[in-house]
N, C-alpha and C. Protein backbone atom coordinates (compact mmCIF):
# COMPACT_ATOMS: atom_id res chain seq x y z
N UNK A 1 19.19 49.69 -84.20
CA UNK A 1 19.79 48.78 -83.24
C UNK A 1 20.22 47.50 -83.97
N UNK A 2 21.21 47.02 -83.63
CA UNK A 2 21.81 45.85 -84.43
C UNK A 2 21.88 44.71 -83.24
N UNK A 3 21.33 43.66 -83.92
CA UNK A 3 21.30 42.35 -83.06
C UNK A 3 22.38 41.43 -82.95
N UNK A 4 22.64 40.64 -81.79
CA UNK A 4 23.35 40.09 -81.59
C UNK A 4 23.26 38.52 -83.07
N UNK A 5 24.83 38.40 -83.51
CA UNK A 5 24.80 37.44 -84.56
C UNK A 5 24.80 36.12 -83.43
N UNK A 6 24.24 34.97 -83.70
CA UNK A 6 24.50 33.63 -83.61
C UNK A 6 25.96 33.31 -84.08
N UNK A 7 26.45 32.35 -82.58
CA UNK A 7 27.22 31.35 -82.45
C UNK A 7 27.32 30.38 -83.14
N UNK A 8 27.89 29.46 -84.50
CA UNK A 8 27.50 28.39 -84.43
C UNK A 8 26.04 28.43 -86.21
N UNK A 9 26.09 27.45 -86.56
CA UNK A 9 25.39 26.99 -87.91
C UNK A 9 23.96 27.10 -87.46
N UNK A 10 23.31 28.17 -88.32
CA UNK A 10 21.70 28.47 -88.74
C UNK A 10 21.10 26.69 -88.87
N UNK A 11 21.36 25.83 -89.57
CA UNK A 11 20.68 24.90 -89.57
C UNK A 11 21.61 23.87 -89.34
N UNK A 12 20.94 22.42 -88.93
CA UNK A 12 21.53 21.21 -88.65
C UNK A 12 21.86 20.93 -90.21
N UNK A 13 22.90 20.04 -90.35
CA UNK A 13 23.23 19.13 -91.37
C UNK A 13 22.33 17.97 -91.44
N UNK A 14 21.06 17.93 -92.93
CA UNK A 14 20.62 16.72 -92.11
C UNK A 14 21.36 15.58 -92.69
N UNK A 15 22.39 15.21 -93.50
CA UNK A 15 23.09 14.33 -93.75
C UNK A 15 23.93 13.95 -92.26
N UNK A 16 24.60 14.38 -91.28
CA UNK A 16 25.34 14.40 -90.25
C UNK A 16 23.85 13.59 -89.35
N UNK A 17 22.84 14.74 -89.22
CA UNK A 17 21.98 14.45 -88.45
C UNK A 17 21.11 13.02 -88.50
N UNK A 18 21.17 12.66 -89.71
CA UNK A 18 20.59 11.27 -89.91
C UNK A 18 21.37 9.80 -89.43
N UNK A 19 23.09 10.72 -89.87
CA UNK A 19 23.97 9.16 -89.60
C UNK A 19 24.32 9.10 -91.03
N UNK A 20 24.07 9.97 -92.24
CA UNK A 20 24.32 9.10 -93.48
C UNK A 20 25.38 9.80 -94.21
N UNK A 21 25.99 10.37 -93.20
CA UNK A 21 27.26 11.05 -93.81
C UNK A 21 28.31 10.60 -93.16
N UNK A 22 28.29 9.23 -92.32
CA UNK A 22 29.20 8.30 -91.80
C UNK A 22 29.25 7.55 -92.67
N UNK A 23 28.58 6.88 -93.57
CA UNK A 23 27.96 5.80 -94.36
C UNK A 23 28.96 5.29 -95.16
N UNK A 24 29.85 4.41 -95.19
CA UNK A 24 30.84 4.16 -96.21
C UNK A 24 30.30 3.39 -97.62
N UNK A 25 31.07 3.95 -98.89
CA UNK A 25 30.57 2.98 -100.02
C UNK A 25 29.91 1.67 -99.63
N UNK A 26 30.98 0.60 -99.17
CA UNK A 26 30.08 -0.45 -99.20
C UNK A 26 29.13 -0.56 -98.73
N UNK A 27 28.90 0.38 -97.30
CA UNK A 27 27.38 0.18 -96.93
C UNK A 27 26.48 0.65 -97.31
N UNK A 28 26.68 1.67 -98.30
CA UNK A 28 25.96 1.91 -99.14
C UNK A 28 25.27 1.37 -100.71
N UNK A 29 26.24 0.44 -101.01
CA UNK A 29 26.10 -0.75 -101.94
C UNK A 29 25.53 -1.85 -101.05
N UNK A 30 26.03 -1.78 -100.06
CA UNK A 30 25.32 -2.96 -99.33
C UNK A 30 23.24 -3.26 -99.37
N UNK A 31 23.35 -2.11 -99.13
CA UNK A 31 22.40 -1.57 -98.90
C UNK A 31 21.12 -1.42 -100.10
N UNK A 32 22.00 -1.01 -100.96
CA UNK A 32 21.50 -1.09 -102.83
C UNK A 32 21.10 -2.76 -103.13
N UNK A 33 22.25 -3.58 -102.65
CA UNK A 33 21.83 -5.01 -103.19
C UNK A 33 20.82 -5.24 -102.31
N UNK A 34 20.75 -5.30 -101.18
CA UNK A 34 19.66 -5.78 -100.37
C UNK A 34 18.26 -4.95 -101.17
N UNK A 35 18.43 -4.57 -101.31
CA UNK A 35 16.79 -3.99 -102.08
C UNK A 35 16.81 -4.71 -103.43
N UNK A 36 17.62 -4.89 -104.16
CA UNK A 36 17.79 -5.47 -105.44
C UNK A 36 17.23 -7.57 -105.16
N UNK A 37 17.82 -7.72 -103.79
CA UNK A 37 17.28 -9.16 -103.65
C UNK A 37 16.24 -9.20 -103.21
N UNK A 38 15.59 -8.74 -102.74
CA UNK A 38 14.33 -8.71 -102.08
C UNK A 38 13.43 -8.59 -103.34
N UNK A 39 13.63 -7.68 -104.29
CA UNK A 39 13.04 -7.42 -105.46
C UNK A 39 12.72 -8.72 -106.14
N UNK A 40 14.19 -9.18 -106.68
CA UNK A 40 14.11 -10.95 -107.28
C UNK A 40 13.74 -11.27 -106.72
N UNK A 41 13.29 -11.76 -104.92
CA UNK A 41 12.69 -12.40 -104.18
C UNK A 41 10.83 -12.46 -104.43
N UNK A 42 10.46 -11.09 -104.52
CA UNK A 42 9.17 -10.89 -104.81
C UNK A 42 9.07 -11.56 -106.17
N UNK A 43 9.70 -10.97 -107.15
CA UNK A 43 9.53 -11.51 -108.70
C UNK A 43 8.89 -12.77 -108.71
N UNK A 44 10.36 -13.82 -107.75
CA UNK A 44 10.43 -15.36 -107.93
C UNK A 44 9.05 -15.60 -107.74
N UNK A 45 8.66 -15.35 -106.62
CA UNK A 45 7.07 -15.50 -105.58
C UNK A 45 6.10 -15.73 -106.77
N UNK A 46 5.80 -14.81 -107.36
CA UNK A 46 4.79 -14.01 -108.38
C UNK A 46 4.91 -15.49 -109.03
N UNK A 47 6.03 -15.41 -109.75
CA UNK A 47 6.67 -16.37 -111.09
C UNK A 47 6.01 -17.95 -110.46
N UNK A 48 6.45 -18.35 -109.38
CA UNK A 48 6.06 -19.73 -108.94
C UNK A 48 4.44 -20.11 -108.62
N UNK A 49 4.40 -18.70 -107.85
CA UNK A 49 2.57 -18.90 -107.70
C UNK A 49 2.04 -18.98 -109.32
N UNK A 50 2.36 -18.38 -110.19
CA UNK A 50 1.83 -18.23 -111.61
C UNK A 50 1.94 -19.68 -112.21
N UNK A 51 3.45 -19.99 -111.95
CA UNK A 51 3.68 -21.48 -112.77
C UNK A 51 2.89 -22.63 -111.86
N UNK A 52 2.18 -22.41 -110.73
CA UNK A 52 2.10 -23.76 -110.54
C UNK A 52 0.28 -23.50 -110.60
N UNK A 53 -0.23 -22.51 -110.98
CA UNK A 53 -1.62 -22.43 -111.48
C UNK A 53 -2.06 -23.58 -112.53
C-alpha cells in the first residue's frame, strides 16, 4: 500500500521562521557593532576601576 505524499515542505525554514532571513546587511552590521561597543564598554569599566585603585 502506498501512502499519501505531503502537501507542502517536510520542515520549517528556521532562518524564515526566526525573522533572520529578512535581516538586511546593515542590520546585521548593526548589530555586530553593538556587541563590539558594549565590549569596549566593559573593557573601559575594568580599566578605570583598576586605574583608580
Amino acid at each position: 500500500m502506498i501512502g499519501r505524499r505531503r502537501k507542502g515542505p517536510r520542515w520549517a525554514n528556521t532562518a524564515s521562521a526566526t525573522g533572520w532571513g529578512e535581516s538586511t546587511f546593515a542590520e546585521i552590521a548593526w548589530d555586530k557593532s553593538r556587541g563590539a561597543a558594549a565590549r569596549w564598554g566593559a573593557f573601559g569599566i575594568v580599566v578605570g576601576v583598576l586605574a583608580g585603585w
